[in-house]
PDB file of N, CA and C in Angstrom:
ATOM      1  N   UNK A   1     129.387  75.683 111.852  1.00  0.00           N
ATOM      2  CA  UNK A   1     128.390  74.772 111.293  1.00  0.00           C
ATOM      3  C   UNK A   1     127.645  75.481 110.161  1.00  0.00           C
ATOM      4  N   UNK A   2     127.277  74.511 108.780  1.00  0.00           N
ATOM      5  CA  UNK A   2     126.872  75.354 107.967  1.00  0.00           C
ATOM      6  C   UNK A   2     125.389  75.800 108.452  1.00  0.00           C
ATOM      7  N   UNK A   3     124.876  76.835 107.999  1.00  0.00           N
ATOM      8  CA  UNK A   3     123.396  76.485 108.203  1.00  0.00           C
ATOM      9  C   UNK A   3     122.896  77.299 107.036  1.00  0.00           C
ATOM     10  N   UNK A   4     121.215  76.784 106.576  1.00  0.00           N
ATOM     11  CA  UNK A   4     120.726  77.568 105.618  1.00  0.00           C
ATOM     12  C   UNK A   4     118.884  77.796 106.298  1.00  0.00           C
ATOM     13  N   UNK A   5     119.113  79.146 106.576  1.00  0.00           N
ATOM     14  CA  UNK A   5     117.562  79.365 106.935  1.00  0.00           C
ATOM     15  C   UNK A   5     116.844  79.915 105.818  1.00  0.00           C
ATOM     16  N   UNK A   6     115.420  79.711 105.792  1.00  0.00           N
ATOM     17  CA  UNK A   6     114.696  79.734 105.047  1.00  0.00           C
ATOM     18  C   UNK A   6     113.241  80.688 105.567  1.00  0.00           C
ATOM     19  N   UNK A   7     112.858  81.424 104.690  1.00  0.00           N
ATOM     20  CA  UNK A   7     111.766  82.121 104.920  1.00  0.00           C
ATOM     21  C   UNK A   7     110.820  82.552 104.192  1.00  0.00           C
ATOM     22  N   UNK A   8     109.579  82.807 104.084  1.00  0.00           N
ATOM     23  CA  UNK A   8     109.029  83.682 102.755  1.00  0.00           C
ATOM     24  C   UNK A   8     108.030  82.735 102.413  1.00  0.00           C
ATOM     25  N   UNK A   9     107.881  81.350 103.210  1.00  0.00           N
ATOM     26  CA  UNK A   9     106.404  81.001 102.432  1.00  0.00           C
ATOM     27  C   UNK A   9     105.140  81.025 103.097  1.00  0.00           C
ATOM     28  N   UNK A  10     104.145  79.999 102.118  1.00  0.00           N
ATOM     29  CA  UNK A  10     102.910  80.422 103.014  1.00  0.00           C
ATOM     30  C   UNK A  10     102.195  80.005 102.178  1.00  0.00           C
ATOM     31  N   UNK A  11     100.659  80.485 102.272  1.00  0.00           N
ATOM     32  CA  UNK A  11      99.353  80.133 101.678  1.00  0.00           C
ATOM     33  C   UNK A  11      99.006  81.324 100.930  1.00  0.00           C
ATOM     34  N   UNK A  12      98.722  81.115  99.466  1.00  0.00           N
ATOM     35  CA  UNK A  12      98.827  82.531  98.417  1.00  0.00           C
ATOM     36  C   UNK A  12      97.664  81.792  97.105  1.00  0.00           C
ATOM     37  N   UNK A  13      96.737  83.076  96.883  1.00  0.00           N
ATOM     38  CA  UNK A  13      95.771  82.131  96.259  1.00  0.00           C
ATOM     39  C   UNK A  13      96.052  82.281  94.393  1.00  0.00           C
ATOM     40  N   UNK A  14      95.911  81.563  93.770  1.00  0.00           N
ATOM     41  CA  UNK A  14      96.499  81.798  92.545  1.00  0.00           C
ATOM     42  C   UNK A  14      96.392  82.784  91.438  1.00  0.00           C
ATOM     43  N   UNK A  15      97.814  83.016  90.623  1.00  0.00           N
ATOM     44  CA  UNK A  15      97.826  84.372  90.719  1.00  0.00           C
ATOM     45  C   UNK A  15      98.461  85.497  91.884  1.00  0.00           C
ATOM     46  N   UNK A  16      98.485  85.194  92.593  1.00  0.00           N
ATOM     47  CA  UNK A  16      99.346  85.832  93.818  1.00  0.00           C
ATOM     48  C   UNK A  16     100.659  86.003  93.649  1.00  0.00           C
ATOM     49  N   UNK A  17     102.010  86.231  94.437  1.00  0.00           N
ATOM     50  CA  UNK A  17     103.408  85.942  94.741  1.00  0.00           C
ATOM     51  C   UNK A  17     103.814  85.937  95.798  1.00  0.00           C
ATOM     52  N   UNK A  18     104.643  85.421  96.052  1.00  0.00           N
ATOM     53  CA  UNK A  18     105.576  85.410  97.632  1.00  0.00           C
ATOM     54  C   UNK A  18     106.874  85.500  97.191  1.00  0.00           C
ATOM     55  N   UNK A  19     107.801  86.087  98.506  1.00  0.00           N
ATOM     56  CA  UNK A  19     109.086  85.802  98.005  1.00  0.00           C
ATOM     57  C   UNK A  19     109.558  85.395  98.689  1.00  0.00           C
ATOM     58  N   UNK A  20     110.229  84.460  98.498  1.00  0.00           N
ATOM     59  CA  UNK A  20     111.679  83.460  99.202  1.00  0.00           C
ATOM     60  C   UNK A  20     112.814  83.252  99.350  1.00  0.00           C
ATOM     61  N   UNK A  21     113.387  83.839 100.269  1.00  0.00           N
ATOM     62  CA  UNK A  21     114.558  83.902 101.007  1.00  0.00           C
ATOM     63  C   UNK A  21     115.529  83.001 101.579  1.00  0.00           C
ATOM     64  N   UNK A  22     116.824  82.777 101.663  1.00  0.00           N
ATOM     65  CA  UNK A  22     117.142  81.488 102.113  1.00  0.00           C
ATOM     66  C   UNK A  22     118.706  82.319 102.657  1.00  0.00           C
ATOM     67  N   UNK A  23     118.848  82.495 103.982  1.00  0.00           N
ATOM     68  CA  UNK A  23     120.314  82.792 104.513  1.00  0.00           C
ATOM     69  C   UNK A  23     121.343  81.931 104.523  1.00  0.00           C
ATOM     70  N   UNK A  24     122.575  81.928 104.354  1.00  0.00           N
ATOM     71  CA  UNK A  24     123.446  81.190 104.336  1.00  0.00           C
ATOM     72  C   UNK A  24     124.542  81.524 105.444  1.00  0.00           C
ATOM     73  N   UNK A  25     124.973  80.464 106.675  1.00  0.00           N
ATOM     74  CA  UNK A  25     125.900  80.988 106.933  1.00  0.00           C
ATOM     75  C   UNK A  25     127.253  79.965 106.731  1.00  0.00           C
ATOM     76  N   UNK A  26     127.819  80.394 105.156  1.00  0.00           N
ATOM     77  CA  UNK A  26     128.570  79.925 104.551  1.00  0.00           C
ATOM     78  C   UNK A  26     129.757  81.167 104.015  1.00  0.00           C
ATOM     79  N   UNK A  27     130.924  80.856 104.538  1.00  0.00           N
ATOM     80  CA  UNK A  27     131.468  81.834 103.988  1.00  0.00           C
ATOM     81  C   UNK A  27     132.107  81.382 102.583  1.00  0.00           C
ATOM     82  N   UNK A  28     131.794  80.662 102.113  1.00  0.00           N
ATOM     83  CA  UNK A  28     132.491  80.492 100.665  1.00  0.00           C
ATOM     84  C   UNK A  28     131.025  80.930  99.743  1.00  0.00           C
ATOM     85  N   UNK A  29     129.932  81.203 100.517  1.00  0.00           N
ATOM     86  CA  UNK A  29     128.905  81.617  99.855  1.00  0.00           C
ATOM     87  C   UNK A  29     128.682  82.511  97.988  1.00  0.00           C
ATOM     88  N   UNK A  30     129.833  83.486  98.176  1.00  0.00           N
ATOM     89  CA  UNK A  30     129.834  83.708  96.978  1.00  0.00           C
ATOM     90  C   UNK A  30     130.625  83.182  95.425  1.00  0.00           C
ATOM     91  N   UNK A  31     131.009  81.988  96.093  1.00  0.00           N
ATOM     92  CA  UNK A  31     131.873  81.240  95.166  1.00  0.00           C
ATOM     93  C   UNK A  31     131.430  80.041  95.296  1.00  0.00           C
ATOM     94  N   UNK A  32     130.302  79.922  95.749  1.00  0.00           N
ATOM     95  CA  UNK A  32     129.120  78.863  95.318  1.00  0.00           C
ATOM     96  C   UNK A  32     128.211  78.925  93.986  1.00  0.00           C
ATOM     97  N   UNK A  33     127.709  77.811  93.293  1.00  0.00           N
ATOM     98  CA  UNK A  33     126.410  78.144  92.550  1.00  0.00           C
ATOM     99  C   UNK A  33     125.167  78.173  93.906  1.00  0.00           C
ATOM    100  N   UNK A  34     124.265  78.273  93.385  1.00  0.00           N
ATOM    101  CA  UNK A  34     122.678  78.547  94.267  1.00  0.00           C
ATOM    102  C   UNK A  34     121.266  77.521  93.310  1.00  0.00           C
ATOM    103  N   UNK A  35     120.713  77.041  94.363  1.00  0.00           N
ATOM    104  CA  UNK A  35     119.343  77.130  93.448  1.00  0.00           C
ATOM    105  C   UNK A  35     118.341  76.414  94.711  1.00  0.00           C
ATOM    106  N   UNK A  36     117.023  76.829  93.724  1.00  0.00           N
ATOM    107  CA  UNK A  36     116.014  76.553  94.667  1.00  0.00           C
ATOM    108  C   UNK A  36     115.592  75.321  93.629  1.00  0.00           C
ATOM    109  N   UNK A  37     115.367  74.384  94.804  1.00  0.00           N
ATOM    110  CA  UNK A  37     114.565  72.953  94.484  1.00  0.00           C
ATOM    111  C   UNK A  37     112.544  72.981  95.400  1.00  0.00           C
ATOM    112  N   UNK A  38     112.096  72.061  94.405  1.00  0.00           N
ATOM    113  CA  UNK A  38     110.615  72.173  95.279  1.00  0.00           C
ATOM    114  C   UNK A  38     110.162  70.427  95.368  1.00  0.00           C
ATOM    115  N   UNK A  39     109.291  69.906  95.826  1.00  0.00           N
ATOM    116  CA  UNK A  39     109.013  68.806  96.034  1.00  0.00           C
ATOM    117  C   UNK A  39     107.683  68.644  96.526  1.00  0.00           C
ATOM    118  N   UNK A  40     106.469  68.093  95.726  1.00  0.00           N
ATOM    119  CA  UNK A  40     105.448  68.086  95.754  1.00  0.00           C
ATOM    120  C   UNK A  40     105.254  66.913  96.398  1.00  0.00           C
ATOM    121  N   UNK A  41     103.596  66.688  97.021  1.00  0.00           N
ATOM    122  CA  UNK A  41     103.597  65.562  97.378  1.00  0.00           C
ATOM    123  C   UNK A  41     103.224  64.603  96.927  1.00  0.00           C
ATOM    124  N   UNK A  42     103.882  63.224  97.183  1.00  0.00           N
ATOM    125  CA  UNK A  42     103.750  62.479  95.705  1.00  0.00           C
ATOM    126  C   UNK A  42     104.648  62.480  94.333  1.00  0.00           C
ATOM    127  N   UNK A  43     105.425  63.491  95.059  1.00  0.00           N
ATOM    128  CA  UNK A  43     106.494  63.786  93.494  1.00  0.00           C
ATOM    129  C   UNK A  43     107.890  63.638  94.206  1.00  0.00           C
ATOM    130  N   UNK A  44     108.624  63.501  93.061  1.00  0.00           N
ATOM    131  CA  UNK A  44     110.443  63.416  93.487  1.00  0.00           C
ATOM    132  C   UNK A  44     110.909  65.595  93.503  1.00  0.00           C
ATOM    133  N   UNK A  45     111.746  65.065  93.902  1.00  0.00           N
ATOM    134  CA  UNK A  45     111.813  66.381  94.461  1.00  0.00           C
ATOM    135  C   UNK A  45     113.003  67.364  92.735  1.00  0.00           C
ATOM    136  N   UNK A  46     112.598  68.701  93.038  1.00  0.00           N
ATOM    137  CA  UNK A  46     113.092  68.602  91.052  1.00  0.00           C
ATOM    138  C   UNK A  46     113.636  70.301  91.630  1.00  0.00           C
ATOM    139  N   UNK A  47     114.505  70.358  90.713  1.00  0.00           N
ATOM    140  CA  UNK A  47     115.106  71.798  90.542  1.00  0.00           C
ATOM    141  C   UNK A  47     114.134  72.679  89.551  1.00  0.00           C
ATOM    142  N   UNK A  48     114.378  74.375  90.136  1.00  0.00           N
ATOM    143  CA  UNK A  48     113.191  74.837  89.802  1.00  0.00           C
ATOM    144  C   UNK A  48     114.056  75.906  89.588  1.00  0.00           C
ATOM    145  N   UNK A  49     115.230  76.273  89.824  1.00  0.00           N
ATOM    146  CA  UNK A  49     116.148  77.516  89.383  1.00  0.00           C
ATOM    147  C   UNK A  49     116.982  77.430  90.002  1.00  0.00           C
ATOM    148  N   UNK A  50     118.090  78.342  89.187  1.00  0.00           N
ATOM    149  CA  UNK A  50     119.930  78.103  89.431  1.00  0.00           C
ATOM    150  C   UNK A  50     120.111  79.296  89.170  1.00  0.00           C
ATOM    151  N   UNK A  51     121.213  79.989  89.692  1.00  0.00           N
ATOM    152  CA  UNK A  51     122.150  80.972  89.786  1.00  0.00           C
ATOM    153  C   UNK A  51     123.433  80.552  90.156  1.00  0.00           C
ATOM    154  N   UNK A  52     124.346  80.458  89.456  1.00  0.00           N
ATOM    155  CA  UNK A  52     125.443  80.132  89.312  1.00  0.00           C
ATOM    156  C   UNK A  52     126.503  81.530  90.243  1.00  0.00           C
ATOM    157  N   UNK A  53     127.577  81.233  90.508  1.00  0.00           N
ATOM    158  CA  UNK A  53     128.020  82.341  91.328  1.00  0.00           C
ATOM    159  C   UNK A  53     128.683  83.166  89.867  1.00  0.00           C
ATOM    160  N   UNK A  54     128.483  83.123  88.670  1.00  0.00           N
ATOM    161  CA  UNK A  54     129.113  84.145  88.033  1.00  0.00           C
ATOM    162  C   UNK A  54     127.685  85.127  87.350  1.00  0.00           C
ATOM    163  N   UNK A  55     126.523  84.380  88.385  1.00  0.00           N
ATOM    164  CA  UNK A  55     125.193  85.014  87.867  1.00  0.00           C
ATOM    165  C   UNK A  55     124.817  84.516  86.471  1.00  0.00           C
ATOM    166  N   UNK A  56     124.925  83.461  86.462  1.00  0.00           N
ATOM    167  CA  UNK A  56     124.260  82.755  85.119  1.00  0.00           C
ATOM    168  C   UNK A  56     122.416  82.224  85.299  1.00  0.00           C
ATOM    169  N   UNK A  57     121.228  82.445  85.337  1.00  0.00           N
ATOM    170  CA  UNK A  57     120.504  81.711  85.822  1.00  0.00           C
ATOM    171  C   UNK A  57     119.910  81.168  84.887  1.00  0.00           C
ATOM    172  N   UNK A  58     119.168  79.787  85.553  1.00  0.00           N
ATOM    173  CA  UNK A  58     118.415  79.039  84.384  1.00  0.00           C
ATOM    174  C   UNK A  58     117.128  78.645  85.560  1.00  0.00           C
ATOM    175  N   UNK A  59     116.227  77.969  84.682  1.00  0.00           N
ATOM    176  CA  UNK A  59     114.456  77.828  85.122  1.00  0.00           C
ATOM    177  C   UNK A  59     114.170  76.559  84.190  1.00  0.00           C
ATOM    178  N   UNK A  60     113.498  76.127  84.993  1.00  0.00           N
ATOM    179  CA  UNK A  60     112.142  74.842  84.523  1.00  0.00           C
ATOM    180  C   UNK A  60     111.474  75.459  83.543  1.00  0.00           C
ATOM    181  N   UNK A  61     111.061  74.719  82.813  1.00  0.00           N
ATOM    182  CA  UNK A  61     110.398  75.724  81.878  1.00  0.00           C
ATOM    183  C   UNK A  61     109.060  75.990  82.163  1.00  0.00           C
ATOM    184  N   UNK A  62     108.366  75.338  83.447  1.00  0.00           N
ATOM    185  CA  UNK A  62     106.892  75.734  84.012  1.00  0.00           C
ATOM    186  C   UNK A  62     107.067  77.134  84.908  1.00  0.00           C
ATOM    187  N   UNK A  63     108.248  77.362  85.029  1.00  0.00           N
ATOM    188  CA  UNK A  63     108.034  78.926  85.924  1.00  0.00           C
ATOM    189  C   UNK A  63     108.894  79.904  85.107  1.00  0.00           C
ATOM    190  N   UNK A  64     109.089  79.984  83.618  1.00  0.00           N
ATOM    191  CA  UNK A  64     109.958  80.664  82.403  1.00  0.00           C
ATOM    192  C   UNK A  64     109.180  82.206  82.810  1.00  0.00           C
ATOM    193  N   UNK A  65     109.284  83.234  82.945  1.00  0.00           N
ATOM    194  CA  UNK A  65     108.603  84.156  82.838  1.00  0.00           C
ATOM    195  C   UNK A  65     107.870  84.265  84.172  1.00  0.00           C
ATOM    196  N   UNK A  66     107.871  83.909  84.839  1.00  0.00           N
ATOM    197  CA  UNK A  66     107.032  83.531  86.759  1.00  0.00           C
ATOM    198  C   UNK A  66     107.839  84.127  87.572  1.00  0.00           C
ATOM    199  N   UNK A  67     108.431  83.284  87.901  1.00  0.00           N
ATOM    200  CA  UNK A  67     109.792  83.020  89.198  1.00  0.00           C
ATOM    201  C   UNK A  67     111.225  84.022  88.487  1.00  0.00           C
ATOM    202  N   UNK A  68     111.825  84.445  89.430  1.00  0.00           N
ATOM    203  CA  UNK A  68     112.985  85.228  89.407  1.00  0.00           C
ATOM    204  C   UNK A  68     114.178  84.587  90.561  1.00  0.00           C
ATOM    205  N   UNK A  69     115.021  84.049  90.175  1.00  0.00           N
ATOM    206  CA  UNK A  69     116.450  83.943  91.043  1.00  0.00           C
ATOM    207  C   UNK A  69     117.036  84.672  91.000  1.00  0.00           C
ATOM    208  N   UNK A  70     117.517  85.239  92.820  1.00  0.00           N
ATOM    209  CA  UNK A  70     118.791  86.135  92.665  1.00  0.00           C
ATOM    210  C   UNK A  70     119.179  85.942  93.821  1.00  0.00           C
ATOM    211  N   UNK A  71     120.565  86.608  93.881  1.00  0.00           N
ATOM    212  CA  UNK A  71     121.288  86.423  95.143  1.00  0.00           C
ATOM    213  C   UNK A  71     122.063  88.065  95.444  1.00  0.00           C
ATOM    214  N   UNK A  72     122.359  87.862  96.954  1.00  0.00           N
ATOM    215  CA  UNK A  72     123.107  89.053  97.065  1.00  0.00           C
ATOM    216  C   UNK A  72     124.268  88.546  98.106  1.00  0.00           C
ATOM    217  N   UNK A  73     125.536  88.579  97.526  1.00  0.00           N
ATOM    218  CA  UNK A  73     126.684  87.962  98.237  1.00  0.00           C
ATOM    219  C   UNK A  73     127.443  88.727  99.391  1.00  0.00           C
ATOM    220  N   UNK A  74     126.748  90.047  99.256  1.00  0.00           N
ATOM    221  CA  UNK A  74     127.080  90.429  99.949  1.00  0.00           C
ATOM    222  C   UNK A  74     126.242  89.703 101.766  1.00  0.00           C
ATOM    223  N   UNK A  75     125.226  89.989 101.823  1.00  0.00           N
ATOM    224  CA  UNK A  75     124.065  89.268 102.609  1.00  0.00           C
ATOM    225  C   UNK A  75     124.302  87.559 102.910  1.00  0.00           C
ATOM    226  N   UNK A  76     124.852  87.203 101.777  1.00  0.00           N
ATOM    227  CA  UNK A  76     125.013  85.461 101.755  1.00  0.00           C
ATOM    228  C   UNK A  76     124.088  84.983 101.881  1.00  0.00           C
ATOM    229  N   UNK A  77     123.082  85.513 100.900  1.00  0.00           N
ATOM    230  CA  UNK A  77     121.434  85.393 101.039  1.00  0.00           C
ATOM    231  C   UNK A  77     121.163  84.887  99.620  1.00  0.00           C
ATOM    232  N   UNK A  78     119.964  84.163  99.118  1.00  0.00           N
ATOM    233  CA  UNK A  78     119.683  84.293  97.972  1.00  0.00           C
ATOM    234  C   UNK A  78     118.135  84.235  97.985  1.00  0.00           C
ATOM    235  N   UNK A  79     117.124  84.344  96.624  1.00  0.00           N
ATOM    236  CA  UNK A  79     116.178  84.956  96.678  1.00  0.00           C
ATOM    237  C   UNK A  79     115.320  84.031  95.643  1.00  0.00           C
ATOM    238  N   UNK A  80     114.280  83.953  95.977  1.00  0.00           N
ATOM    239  CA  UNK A  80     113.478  83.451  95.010  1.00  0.00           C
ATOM    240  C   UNK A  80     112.077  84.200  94.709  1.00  0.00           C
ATOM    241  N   UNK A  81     111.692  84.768  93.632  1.00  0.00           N
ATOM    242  CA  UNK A  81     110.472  85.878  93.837  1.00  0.00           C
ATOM    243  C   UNK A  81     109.640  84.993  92.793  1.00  0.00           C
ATOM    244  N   UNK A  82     108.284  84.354  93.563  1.00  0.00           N
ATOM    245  CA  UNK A  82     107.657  83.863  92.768  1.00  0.00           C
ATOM    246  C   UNK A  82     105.772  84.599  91.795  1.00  0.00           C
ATOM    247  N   UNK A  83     106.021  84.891  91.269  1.00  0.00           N
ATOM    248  CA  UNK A  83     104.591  85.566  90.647  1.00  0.00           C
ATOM    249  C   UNK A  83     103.485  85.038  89.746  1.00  0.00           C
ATOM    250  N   UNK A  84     102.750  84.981  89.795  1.00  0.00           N
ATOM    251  CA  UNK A  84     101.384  84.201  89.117  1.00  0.00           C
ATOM    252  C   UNK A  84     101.261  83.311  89.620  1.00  0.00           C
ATOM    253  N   UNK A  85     101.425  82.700  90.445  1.00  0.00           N
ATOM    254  CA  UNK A  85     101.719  81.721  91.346  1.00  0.00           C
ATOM    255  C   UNK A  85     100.360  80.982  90.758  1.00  0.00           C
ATOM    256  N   UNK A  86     100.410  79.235  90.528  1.00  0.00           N
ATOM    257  CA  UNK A  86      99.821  78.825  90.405  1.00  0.00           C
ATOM    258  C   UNK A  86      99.429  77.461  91.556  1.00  0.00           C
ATOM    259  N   UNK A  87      98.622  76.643  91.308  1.00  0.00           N
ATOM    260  CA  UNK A  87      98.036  75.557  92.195  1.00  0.00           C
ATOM    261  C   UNK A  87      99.148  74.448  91.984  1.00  0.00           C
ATOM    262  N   UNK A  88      99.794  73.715  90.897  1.00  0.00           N
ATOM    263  CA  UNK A  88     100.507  73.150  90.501  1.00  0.00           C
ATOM    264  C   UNK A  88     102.215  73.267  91.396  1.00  0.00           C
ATOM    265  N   UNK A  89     102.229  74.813  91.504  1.00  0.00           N
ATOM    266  CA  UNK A  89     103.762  75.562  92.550  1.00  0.00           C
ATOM    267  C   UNK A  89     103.269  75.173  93.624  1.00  0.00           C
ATOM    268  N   UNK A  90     102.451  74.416  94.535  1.00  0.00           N
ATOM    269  CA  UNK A  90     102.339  73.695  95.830  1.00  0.00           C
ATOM    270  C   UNK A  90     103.137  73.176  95.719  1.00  0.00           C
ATOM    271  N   UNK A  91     104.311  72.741  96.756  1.00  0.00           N
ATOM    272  CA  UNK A  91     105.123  72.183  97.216  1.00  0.00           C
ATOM    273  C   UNK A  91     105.884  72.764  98.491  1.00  0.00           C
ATOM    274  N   UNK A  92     106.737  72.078  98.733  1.00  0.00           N
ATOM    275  CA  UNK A  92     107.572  72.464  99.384  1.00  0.00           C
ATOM    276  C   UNK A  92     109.069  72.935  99.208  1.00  0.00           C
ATOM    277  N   UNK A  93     109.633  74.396  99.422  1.00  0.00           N
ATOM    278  CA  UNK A  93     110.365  74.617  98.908  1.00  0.00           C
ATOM    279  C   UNK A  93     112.027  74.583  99.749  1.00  0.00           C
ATOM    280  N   UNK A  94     113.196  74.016  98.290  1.00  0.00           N
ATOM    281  CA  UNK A  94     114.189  74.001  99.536  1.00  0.00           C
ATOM    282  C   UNK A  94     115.250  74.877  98.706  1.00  0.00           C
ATOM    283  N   UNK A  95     116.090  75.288  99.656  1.00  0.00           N
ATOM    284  CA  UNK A  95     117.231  76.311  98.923  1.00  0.00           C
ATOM    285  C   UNK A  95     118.771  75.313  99.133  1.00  0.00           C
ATOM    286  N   UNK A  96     119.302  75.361  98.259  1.00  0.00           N
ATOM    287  CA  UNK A  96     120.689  74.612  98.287  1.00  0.00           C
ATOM    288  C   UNK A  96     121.918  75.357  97.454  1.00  0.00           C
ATOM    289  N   UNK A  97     122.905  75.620  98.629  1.00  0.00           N
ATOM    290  CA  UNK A  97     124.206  75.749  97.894  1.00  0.00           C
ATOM    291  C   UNK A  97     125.218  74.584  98.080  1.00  0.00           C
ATOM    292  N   UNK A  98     126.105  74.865  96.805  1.00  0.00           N
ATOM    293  CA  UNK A  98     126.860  73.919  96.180  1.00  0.00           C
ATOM    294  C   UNK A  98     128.012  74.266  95.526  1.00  0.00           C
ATOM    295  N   UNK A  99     128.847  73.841  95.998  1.00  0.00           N
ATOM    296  CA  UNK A  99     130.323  73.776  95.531  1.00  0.00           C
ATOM    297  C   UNK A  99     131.083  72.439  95.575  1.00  0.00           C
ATOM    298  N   UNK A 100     131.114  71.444  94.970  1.00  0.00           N
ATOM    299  CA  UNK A 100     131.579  70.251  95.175  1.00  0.00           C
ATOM    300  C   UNK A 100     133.292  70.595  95.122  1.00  0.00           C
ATOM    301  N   UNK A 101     133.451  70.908  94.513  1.00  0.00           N
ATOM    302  CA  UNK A 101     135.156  71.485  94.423  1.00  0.00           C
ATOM    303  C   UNK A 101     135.693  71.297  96.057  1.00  0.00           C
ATOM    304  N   UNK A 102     135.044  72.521  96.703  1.00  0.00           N
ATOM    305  CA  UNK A 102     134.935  72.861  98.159  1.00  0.00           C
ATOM    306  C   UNK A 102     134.068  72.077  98.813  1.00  0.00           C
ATOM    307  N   UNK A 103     133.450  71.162  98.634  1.00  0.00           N
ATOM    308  CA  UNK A 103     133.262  69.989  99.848  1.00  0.00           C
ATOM    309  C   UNK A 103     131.646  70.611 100.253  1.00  0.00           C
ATOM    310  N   UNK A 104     131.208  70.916  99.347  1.00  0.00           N
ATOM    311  CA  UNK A 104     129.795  72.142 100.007  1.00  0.00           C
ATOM    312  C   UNK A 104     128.655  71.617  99.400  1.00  0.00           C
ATOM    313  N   UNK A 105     128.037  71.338 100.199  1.00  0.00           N
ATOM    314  CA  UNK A 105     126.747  70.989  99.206  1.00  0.00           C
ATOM    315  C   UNK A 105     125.424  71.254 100.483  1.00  0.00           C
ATOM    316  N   UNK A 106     124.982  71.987 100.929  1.00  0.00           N
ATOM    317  CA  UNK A 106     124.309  72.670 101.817  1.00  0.00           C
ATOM    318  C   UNK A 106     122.601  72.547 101.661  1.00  0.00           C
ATOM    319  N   UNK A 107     122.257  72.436 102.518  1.00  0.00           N
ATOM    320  CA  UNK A 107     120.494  72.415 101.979  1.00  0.00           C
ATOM    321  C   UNK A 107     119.092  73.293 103.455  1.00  0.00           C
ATOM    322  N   UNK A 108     118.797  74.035 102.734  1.00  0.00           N
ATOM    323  CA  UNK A 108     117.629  74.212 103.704  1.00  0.00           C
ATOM    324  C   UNK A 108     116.993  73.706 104.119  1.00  0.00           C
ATOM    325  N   UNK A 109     116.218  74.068 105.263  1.00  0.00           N
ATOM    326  CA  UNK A 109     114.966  73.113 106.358  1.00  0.00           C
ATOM    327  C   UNK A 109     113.938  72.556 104.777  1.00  0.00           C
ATOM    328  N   UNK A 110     113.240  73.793 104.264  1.00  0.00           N
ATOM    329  CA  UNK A 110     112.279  74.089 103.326  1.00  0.00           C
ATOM    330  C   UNK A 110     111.558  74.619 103.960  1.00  0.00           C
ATOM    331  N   UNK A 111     110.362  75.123 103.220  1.00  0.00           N
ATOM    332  CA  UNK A 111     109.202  76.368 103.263  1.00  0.00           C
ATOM    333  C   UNK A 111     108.106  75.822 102.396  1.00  0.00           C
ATOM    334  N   UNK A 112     106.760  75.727 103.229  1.00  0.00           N
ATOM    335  CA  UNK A 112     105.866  75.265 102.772  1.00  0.00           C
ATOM    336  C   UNK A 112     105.596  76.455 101.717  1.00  0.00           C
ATOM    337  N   UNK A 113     105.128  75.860 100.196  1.00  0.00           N
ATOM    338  CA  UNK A 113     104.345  77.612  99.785  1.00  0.00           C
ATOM    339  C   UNK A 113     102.851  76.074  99.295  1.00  0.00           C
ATOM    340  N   UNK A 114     102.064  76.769  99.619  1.00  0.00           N
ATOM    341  CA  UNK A 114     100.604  76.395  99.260  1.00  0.00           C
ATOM    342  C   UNK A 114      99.603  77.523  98.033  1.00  0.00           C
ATOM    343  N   UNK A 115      99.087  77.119  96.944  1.00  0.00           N
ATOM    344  CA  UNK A 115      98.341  78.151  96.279  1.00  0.00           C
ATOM    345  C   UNK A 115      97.028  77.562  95.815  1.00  0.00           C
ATOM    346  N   UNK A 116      95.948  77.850  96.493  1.00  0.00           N
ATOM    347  CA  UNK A 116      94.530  77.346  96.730  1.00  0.00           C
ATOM    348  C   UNK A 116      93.863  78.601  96.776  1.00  0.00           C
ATOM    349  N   UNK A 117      92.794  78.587  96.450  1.00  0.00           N
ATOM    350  CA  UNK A 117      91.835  79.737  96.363  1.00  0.00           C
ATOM    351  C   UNK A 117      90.654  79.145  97.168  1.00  0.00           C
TER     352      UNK A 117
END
């Protein structure tokens, strides 16, 4: 069964960082793309970074210089390191891998991250 656990959030006051973690137990994991999606409340839910499995990444342009995607295939883990964290990055965060080729399209529980002072 696929599963994707998730870890790393929380309540961080702005300006702060957390980092976010998301396990995969997928073995086609490294011949997946990756990315973390967030979903505010009141909002549609939106992609917030990609890592492609040949390590290509791309960003929203509200976390350009913030947020860092990475993965380690070895682990079948991937990573989200968020910094300056602002009030606006409230949401809820979800991690998803994807391979449509391979029938994969996988999604985490999510992880509350909250940033209030």
């Amino acid at each position: 069964q696929v599963r994707l656990v998730e870890s790393g959030g929380g309540l961080v006051q702005p300006g702060g960082s957390l980092r976010l973690s998301c396990a995969a137990s997928i073995s086609e994991f490294s011949v997946s793309d990756t990315h973390w999606y967030r979903q505010a409340p009141g909002k549609q839910r939106e992609l917030v970074a990609s890592i492609t499995r040949g390590g290509i990444t791309n960003y929203i342009d509200s976390v350009k210089g913030r947020f860092t995607i990475s993965r380690d295939n070895a682990k079948n883990t991937m990573y989200l390191q968020m910094n300056n964290l602002k009030p606006d990055d409230t949401a809820v965060y979800y991690c998803n891998v994807r391979r449509i080729a391979l029938r994969i399209d996988a999604w985490g529980q999510g992880t509350q991250v909250t940033v209030s002072s």
